[in-house]
PDB file of N, CA and C in Angstrom:
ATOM      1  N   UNK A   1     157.788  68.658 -17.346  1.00  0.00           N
ATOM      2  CA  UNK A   1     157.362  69.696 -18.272  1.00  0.00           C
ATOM      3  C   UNK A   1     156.948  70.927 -17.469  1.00  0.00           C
ATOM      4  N   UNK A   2     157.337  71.940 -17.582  1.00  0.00           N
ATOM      5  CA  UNK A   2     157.358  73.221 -17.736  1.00  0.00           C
ATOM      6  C   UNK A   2     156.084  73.599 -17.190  1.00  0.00           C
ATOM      7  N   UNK A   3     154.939  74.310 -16.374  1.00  0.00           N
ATOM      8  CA  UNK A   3     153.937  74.649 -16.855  1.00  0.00           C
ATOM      9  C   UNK A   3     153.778  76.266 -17.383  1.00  0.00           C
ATOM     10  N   UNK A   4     152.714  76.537 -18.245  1.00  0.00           N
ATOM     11  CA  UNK A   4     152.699  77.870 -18.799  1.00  0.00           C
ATOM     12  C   UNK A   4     151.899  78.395 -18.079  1.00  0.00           C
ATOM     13  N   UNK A   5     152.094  79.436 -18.156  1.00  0.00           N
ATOM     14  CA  UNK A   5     151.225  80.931 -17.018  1.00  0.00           C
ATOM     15  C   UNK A   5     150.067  80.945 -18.127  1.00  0.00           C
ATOM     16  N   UNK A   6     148.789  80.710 -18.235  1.00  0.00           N
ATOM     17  CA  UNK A   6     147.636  81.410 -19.230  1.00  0.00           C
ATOM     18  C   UNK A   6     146.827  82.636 -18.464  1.00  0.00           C
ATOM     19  N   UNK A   7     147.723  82.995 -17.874  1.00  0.00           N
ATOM     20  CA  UNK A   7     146.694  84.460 -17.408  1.00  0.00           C
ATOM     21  C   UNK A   7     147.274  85.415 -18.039  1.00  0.00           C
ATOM     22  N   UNK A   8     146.022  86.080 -18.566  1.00  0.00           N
ATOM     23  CA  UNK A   8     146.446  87.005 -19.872  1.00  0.00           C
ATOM     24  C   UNK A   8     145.561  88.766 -19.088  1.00  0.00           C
ATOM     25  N   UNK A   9     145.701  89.737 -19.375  1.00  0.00           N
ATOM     26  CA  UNK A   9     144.774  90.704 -19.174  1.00  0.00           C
ATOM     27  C   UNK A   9     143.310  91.032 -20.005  1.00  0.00           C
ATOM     28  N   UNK A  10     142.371  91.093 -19.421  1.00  0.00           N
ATOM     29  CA  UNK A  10     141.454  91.526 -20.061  1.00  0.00           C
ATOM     30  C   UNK A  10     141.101  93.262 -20.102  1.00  0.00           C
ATOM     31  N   UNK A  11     141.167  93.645 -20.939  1.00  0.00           N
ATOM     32  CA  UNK A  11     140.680  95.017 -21.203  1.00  0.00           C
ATOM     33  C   UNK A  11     139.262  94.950 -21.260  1.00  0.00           C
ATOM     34  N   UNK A  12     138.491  95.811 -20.608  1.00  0.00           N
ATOM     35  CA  UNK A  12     137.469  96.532 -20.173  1.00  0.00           C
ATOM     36  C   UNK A  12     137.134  97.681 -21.126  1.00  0.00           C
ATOM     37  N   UNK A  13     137.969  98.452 -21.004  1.00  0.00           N
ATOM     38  CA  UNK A  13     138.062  99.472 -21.384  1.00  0.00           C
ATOM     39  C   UNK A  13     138.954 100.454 -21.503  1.00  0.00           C
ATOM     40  N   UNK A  14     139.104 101.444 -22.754  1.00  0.00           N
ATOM     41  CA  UNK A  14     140.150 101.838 -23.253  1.00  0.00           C
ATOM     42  C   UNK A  14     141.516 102.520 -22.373  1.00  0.00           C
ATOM     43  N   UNK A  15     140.943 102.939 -21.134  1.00  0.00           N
ATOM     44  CA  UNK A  15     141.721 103.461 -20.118  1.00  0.00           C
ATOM     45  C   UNK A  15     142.556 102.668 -19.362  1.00  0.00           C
ATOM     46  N   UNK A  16     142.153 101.245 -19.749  1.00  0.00           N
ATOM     47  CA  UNK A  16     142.674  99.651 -18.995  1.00  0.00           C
ATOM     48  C   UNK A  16     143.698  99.315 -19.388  1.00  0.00           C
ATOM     49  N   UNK A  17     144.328 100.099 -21.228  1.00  0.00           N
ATOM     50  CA  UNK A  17     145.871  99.620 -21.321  1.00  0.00           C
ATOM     51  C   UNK A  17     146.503 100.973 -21.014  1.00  0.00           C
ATOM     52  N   UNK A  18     148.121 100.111 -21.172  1.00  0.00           N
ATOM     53  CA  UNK A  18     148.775 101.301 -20.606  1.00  0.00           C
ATOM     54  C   UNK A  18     150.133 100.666 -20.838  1.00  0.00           C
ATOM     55  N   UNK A  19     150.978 100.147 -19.730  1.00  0.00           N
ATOM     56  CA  UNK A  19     152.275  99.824 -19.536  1.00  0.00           C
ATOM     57  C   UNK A  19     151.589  98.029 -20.134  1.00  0.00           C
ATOM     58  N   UNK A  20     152.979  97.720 -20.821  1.00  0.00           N
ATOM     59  CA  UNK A  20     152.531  96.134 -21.462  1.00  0.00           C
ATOM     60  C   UNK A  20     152.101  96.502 -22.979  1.00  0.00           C
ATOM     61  N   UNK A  21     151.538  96.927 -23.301  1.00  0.00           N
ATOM     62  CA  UNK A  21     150.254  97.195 -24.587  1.00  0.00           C
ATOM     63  C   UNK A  21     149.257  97.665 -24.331  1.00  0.00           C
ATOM     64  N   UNK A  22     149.956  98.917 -25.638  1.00  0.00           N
ATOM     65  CA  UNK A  22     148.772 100.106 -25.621  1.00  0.00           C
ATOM     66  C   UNK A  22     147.312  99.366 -27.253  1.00  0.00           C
ATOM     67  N   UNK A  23     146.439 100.009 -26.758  1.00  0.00           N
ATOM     68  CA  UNK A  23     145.454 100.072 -27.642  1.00  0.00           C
ATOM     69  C   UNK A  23     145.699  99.617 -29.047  1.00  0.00           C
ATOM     70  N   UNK A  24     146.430 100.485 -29.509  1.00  0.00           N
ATOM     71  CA  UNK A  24     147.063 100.170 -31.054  1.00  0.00           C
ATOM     72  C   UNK A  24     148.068  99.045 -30.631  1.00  0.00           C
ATOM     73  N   UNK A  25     148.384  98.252 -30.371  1.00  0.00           N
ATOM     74  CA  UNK A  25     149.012  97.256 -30.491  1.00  0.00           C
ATOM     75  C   UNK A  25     147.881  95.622 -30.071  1.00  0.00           C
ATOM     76  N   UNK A  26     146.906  96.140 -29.275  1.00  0.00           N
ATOM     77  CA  UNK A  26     146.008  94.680 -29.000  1.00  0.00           C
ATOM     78  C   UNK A  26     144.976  94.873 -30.052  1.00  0.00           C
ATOM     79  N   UNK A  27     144.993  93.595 -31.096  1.00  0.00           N
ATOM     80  CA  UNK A  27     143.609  92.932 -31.695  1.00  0.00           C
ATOM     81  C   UNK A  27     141.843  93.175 -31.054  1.00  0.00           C
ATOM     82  N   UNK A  28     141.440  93.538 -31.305  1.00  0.00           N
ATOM     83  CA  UNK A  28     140.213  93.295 -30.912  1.00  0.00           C
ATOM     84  C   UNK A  28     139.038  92.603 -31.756  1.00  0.00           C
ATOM     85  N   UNK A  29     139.217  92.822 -33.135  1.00  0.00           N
ATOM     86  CA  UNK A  29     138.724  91.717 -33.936  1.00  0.00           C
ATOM     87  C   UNK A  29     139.669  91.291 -35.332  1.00  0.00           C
ATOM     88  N   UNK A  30     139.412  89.943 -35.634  1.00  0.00           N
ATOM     89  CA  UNK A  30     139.678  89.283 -36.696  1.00  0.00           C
ATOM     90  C   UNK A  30     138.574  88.284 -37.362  1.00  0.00           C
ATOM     91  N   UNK A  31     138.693  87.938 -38.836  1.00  0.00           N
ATOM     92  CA  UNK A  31     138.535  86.646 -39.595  1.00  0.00           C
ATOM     93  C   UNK A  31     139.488  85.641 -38.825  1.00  0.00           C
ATOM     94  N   UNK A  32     138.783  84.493 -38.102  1.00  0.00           N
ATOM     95  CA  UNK A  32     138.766  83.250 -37.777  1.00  0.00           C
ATOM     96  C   UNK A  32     138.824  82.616 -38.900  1.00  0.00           C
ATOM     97  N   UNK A  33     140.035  81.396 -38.988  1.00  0.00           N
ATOM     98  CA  UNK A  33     139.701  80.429 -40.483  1.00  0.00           C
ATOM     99  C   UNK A  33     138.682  79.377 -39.786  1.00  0.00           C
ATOM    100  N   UNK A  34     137.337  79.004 -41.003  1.00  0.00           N
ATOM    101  CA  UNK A  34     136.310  78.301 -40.314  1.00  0.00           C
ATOM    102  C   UNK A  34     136.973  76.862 -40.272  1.00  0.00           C
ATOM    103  N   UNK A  35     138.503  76.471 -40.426  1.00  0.00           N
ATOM    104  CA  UNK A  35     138.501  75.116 -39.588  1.00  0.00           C
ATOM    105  C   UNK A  35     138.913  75.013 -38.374  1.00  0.00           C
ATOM    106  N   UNK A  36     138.820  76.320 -37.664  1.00  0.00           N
ATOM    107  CA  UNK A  36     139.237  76.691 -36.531  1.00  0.00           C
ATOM    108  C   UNK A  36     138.281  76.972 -35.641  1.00  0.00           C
ATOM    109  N   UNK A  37     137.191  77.425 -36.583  1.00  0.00           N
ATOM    110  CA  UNK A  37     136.251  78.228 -35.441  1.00  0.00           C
ATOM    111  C   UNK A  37     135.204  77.103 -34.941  1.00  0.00           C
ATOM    112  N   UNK A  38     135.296  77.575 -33.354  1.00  0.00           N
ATOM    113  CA  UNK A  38     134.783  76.710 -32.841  1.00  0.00           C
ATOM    114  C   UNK A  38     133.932  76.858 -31.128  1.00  0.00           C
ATOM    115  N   UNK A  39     134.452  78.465 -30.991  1.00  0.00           N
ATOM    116  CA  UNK A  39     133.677  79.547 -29.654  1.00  0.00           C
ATOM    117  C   UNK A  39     134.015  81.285 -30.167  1.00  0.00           C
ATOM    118  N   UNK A  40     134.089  81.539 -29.341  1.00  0.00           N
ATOM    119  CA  UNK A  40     133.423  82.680 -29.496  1.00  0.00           C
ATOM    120  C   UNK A  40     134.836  83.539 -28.786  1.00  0.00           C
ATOM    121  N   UNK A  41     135.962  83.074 -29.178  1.00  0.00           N
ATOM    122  CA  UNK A  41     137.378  83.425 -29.119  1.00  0.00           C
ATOM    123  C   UNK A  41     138.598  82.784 -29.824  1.00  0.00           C
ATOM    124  N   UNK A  42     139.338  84.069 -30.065  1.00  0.00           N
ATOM    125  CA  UNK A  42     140.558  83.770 -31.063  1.00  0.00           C
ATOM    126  C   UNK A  42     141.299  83.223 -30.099  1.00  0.00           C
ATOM    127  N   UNK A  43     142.345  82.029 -29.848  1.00  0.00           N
ATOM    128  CA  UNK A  43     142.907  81.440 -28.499  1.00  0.00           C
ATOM    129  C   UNK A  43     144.769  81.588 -29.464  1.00  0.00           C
ATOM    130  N   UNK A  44     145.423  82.212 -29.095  1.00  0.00           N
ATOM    131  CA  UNK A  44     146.668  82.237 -28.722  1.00  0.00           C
ATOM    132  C   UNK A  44     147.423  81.952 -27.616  1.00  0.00           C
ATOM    133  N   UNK A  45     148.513  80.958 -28.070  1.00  0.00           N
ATOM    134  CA  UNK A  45     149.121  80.270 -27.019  1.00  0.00           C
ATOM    135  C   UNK A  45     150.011  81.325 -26.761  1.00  0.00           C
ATOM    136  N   UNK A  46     150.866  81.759 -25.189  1.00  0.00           N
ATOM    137  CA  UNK A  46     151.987  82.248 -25.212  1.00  0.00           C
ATOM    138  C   UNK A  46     153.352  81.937 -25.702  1.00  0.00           C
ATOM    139  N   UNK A  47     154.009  83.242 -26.025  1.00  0.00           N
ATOM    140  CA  UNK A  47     155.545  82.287 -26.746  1.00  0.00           C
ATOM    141  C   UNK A  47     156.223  81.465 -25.260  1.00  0.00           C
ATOM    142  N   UNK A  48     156.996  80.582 -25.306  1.00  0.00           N
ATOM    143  CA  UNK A  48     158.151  80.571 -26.961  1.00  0.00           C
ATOM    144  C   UNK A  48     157.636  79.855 -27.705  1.00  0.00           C
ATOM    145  N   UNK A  49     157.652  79.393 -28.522  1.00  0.00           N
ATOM    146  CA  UNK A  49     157.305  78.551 -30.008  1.00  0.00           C
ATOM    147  C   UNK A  49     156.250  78.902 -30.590  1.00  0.00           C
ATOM    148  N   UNK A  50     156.232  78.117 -32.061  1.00  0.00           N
ATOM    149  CA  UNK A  50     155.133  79.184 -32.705  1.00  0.00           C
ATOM    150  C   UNK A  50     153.708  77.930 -32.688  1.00  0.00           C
ATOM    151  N   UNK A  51     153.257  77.941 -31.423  1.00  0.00           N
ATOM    152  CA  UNK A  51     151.887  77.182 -31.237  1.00  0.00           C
ATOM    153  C   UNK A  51     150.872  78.236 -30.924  1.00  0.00           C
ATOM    154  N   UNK A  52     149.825  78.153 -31.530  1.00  0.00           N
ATOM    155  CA  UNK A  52     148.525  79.028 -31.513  1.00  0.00           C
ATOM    156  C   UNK A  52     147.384  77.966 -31.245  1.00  0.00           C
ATOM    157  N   UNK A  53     146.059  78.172 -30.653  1.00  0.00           N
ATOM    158  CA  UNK A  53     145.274  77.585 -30.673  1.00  0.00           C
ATOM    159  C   UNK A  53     144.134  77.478 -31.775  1.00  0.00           C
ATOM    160  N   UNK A  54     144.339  78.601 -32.701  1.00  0.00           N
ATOM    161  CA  UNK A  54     143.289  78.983 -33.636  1.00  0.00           C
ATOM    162  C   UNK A  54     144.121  80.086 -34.680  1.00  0.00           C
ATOM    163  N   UNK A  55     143.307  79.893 -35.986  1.00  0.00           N
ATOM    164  CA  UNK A  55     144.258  80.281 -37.211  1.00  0.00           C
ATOM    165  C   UNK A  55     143.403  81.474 -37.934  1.00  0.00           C
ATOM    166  N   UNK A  56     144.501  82.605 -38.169  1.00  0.00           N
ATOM    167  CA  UNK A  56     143.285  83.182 -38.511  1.00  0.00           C
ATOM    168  C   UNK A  56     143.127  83.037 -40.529  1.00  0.00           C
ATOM    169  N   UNK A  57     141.887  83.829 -40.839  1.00  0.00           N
ATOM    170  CA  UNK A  57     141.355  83.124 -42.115  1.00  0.00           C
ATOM    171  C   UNK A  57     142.620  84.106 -42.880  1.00  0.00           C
ATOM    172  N   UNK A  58     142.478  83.403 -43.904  1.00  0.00           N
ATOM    173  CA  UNK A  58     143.297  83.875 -44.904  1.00  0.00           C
ATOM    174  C   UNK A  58     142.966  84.143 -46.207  1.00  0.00           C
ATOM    175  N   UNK A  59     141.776  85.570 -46.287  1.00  0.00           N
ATOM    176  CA  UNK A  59     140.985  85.591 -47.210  1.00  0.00           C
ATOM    177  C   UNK A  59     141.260  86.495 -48.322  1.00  0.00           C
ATOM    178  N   UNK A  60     142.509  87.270 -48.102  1.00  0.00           N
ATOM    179  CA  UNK A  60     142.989  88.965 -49.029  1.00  0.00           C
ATOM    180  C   UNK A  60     144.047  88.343 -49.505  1.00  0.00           C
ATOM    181  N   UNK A  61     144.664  87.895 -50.359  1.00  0.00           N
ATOM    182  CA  UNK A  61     145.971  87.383 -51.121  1.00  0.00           C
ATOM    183  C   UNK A  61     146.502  87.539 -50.100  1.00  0.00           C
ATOM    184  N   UNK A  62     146.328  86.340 -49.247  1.00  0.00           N
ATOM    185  CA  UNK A  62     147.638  85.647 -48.092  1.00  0.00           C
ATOM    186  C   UNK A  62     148.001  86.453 -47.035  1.00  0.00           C
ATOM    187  N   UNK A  63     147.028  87.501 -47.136  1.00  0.00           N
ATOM    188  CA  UNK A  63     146.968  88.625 -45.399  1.00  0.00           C
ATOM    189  C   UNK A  63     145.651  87.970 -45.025  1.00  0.00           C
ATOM    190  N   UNK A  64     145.493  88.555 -43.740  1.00  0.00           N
ATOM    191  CA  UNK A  64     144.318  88.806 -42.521  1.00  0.00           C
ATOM    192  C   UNK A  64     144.220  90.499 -42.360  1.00  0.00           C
ATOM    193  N   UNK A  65     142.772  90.293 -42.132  1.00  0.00           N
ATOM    194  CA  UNK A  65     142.564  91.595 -41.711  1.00  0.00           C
ATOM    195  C   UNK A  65     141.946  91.416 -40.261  1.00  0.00           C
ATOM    196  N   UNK A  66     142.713  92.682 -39.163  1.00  0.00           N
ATOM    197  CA  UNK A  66     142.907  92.662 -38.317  1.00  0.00           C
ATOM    198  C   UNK A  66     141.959  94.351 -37.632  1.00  0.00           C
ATOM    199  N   UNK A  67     141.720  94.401 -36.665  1.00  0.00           N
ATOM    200  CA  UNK A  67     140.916  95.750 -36.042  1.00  0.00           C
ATOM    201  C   UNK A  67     141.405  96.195 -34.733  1.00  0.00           C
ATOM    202  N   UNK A  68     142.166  96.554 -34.607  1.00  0.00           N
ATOM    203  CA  UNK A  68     142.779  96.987 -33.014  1.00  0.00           C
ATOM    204  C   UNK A  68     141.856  97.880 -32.186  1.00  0.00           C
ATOM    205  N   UNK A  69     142.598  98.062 -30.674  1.00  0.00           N
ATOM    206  CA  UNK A  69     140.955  98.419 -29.905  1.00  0.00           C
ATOM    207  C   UNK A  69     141.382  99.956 -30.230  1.00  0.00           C
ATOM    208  N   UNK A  70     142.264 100.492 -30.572  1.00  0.00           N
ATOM    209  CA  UNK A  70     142.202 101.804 -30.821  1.00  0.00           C
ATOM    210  C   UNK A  70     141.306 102.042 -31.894  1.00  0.00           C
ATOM    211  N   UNK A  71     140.637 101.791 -32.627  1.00  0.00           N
ATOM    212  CA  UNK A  71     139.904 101.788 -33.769  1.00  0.00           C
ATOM    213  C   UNK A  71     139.988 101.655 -35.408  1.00  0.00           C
ATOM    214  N   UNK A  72     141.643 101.425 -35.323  1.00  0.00           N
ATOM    215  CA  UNK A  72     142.624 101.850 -36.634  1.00  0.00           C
ATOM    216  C   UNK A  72     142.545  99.622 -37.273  1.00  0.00           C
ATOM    217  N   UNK A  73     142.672  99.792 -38.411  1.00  0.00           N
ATOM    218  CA  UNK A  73     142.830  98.005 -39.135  1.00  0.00           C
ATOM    219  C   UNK A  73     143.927  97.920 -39.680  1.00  0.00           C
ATOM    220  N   UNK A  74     143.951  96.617 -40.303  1.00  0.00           N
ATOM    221  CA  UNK A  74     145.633  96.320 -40.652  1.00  0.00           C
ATOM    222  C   UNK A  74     145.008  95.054 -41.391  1.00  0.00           C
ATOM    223  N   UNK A  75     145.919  95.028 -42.198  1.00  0.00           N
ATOM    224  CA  UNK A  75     145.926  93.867 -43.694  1.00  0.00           C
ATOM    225  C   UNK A  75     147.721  93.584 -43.455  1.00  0.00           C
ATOM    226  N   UNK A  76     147.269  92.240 -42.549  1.00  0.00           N
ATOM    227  CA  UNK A  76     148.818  91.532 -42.589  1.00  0.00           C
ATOM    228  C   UNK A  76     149.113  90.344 -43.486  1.00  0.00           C
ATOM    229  N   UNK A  77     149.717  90.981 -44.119  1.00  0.00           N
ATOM    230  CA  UNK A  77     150.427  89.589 -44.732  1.00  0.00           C
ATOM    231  C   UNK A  77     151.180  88.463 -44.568  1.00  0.00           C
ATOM    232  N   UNK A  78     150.883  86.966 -44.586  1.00  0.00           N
ATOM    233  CA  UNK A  78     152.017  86.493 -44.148  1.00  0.00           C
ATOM    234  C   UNK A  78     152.830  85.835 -44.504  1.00  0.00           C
ATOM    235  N   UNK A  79     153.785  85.138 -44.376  1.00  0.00           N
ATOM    236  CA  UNK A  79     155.238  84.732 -44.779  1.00  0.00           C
ATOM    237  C   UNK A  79     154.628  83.244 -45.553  1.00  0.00           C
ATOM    238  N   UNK A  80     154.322  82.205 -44.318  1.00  0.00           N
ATOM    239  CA  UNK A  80     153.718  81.154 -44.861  1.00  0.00           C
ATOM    240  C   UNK A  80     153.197  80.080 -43.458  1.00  0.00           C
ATOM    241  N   UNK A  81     153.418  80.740 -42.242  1.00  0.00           N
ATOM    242  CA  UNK A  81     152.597  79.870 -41.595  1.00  0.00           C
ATOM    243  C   UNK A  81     151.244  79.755 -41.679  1.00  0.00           C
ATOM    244  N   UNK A  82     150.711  80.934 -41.979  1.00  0.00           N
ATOM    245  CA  UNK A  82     149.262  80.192 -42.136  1.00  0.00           C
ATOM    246  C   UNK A  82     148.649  80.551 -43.327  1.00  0.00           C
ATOM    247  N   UNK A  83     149.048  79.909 -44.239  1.00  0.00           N
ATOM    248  CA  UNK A  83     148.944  79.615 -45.843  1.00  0.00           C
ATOM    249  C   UNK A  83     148.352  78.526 -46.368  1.00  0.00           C
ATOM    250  N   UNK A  84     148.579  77.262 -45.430  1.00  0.00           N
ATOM    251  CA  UNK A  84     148.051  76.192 -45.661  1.00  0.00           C
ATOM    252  C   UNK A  84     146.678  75.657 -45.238  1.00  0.00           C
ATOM    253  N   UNK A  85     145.891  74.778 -45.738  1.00  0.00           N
ATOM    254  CA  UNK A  85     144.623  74.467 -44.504  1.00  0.00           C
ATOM    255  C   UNK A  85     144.813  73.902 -43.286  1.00  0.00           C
ATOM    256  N   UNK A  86     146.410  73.014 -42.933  1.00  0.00           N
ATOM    257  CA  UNK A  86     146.230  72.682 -41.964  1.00  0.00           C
ATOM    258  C   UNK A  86     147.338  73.326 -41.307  1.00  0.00           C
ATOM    259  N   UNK A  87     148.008  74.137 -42.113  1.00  0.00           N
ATOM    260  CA  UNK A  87     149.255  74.567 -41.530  1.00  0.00           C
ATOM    261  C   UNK A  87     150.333  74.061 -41.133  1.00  0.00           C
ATOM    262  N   UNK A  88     151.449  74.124 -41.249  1.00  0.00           N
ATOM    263  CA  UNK A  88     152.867  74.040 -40.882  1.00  0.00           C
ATOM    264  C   UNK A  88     153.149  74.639 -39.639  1.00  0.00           C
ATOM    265  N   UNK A  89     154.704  74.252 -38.904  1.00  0.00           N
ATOM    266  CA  UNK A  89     154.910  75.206 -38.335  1.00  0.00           C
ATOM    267  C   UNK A  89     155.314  76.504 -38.730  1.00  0.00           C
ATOM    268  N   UNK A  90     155.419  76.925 -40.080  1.00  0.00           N
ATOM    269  CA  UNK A  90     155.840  78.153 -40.532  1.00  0.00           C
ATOM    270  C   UNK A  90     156.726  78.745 -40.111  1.00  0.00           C
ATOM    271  N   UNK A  91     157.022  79.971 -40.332  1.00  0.00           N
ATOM    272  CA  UNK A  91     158.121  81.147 -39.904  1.00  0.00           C
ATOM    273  C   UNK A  91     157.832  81.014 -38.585  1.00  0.00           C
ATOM    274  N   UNK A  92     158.660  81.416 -37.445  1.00  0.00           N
ATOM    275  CA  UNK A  92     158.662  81.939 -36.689  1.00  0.00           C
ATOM    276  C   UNK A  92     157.852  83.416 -36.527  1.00  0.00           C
ATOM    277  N   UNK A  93     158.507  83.996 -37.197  1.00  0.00           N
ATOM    278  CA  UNK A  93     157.880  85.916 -37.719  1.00  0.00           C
ATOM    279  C   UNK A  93     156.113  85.583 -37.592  1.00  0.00           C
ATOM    280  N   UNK A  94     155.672  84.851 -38.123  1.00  0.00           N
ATOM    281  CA  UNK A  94     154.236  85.001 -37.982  1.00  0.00           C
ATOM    282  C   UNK A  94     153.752  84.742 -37.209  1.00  0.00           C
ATOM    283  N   UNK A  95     154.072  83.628 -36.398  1.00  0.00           N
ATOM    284  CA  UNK A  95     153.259  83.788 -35.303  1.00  0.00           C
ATOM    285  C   UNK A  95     153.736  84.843 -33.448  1.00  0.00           C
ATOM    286  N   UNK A  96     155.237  85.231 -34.113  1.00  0.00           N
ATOM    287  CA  UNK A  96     155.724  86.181 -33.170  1.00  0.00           C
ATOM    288  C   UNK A  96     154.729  87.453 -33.056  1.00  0.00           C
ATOM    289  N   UNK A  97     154.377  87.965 -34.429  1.00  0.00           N
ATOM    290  CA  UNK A  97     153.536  88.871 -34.854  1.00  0.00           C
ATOM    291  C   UNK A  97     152.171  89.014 -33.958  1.00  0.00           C
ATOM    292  N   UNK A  98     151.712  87.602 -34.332  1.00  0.00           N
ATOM    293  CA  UNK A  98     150.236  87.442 -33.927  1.00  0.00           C
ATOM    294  C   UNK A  98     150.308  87.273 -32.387  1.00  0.00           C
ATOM    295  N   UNK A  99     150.922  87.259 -31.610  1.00  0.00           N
ATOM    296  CA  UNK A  99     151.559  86.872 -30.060  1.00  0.00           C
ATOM    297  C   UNK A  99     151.520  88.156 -29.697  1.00  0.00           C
ATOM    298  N   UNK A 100     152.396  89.158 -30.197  1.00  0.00           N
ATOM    299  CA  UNK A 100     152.575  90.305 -29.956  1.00  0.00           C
ATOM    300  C   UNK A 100     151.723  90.822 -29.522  1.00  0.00           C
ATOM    301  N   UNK A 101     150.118  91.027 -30.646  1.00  0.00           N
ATOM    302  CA  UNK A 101     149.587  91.796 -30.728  1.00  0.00           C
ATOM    303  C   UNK A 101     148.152  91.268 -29.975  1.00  0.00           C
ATOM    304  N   UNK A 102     148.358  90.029 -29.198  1.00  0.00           N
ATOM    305  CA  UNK A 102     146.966  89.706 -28.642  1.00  0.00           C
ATOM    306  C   UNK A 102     146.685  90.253 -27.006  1.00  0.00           C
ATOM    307  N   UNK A 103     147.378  90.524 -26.289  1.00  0.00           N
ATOM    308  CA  UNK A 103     147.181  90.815 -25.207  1.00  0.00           C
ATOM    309  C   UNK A 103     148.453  90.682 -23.984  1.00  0.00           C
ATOM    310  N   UNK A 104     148.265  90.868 -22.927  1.00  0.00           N
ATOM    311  CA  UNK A 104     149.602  90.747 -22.104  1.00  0.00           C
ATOM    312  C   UNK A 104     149.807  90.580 -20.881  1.00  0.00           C
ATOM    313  N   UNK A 105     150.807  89.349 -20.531  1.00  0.00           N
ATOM    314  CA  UNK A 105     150.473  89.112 -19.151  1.00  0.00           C
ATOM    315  C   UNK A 105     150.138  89.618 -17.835  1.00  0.00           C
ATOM    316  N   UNK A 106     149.270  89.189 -17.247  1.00  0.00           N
ATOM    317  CA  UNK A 106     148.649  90.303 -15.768  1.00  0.00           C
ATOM    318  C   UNK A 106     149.845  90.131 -14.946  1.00  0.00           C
TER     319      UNK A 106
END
């Protein structure tokens, strides 16, 4: 088996993105679904496949609301991976989405 790289970048501060993902594209806060929450971080696995470590809540007719570090929010809707309480593997699309937008390899 394969092993995965989990080194991800941490932003500091706003001058810290750049090439990889800018500001408006990294999360900085979300609704956690509480059968997930369990520290004091949202844990996304890297692609390929659509494995995440934590789900986010699904509290606005079947979106999440999301806060990027640029300061701007977002009400995503989703297809149907995380629709359920324990979840499926769902679309692909959703958790490509949520991958996208968490951070990026050092």
């Amino acid at each position: 088996m394969d092993e995965v790289d989990y080194r991800f970048t941490v932003f500091h501060k706003l001058t810290e993105f750049g090439p990889g993902i800018s500001s408006s594209d990294t999360i900085s806060f979300l609704d956690e679904n509480p059968q997930s929450l369990n520290d004091g971080f949202f844990l996304i696995y890297p692609a390929p496949g659509p494995n995440i470590g934590d789900r986010p809540a699904v509290n606005h007719s079947q979106s999440s609301s999301f806060t990027f570090a640029d300061g701007h929010s977002v009400l995503h809707k989703w297809k149907d991976a995380f629709l359920t309480p324990n979840g499926g593997p769902g679309t692909l699309s959703d958790h490509v989405w949520l991958q996208k937008h968490a951070t990026c390899r050092q």
